[in-house]
Protein backbone atom coordinates (compact mmCIF):
# COMPACT_ATOMS: atom_id res chain seq x y z
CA UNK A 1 -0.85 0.83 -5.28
CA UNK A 2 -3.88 -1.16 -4.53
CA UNK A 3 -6.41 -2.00 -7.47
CA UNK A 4 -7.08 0.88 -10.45
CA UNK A 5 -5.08 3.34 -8.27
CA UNK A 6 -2.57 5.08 -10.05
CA UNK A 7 0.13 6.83 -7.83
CA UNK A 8 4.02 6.92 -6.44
CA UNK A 9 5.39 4.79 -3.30
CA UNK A 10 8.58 6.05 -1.56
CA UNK A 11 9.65 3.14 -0.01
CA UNK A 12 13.24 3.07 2.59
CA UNK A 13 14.66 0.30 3.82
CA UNK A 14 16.32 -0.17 7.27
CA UNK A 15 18.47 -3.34 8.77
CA UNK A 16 17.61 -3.53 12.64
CA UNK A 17 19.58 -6.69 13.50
CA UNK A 18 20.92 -9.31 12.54
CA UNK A 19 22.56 -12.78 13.86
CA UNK A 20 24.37 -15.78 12.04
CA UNK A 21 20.98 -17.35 10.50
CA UNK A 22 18.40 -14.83 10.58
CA UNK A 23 18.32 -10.35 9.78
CA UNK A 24 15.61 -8.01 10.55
CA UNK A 25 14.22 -5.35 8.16
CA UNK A 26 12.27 -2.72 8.30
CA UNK A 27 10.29 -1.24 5.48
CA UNK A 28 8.72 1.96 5.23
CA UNK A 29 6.15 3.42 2.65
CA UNK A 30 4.50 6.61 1.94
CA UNK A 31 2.08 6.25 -0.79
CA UNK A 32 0.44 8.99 -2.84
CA UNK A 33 -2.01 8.53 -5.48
CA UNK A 34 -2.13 11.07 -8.95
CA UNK A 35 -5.13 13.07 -7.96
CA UNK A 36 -5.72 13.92 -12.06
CA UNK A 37 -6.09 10.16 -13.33
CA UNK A 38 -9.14 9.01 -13.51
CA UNK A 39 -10.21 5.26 -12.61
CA UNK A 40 -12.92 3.54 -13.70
CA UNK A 41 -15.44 1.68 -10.73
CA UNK A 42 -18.16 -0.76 -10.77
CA UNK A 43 -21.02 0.28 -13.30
CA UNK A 44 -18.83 2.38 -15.43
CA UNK A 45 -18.56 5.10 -12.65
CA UNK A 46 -15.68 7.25 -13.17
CA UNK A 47 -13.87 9.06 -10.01
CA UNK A 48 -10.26 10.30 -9.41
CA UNK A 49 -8.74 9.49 -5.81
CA UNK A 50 -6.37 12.01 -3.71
CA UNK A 51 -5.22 9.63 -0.62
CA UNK A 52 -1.89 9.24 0.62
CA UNK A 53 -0.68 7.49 3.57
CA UNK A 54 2.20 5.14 4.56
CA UNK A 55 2.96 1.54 5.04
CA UNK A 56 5.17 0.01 7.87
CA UNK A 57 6.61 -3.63 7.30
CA UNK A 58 9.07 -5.70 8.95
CA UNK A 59 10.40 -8.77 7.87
CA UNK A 60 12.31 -12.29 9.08
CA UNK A 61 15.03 -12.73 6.72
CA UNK A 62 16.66 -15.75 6.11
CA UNK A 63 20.68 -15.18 5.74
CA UNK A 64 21.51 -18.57 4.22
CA UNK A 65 18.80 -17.73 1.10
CA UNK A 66 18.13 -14.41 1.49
CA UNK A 67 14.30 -14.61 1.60
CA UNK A 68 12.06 -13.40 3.63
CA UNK A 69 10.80 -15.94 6.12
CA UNK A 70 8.17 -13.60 8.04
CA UNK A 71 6.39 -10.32 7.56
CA UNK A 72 4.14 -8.22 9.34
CA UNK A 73 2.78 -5.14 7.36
CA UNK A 74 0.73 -2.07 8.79
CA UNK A 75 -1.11 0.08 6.02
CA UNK A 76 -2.71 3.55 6.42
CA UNK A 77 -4.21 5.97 3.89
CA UNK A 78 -6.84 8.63 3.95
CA UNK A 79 -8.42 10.64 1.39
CA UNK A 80 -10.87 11.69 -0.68
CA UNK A 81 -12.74 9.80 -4.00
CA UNK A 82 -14.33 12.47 -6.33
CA UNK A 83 -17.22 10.80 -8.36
CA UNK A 84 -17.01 12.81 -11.84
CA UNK A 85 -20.88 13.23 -12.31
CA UNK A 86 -22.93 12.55 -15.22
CA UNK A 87 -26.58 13.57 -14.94
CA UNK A 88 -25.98 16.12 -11.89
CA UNK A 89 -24.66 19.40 -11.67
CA UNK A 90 -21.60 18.78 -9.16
CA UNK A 91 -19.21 15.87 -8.50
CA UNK A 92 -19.48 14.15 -5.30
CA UNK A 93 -16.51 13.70 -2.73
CA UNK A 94 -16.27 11.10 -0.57
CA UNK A 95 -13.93 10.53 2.04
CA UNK A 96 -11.91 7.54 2.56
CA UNK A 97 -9.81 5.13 4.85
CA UNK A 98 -7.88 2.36 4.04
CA UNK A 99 -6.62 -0.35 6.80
CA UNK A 100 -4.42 -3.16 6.62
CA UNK A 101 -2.93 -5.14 8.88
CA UNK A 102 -1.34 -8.18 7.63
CA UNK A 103 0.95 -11.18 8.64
CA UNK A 104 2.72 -13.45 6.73
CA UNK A 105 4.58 -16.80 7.17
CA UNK A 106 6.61 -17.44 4.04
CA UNK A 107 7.11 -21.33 3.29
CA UNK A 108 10.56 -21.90 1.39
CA UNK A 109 10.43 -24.83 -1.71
CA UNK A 110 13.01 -26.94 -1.94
């Protein structure tokens, strides 16, 4: 999980194809953060977080090493942040949306 979040990813693997030098796989997430733990933000706020969501990657592998040569990932979670308050009567929800879209060209050393 990203940052302070503390939480469980189910992730599956699927082959798609494959030829004599290179395999493609397909990796799929669903994240869920533990809505009880609290994390600690900037200024020694405390909140807990209740998002979940799901990641989608695929990667270029490279049959000769077995390593991954290529990937493209697609994250998206939504949920809530509850600021635990100090000096006011209730905590504060927020919602929130998190977006990633990511590619990545993997040099091999020799």
């Amino acid at each position: 999980m990203r940052g302070d979040l503390v939480g469980r990813v189910d992730l599956y693997w699927t082959l798609q194809t494959w030829d004599s030098q290179t395999a493609k796989i397909n990796g799929t997430a669903k994240m869920k953060t533990d809505k009880i733990q609290t994390i600690f933000l900037d200024d020694n706020v405390k909140a807990t977080a209740e998002i979940s969501g799901t990641t989608t990657s695929n990667y270029l592998i490279n049959i000769s090493s077995g390593l991954p040569s290529i990937c493209v990932q697609n994250s998206e979670m939504a949920g809530d942040y509850t600021y635990i308050a100090k000096k006011i009567k209730n905590n504060k929800k927020v919602p929130a949306k998190i977006i990633t879209n990511a590619s990545y060209k993997i040099k091999q050393m020799k």
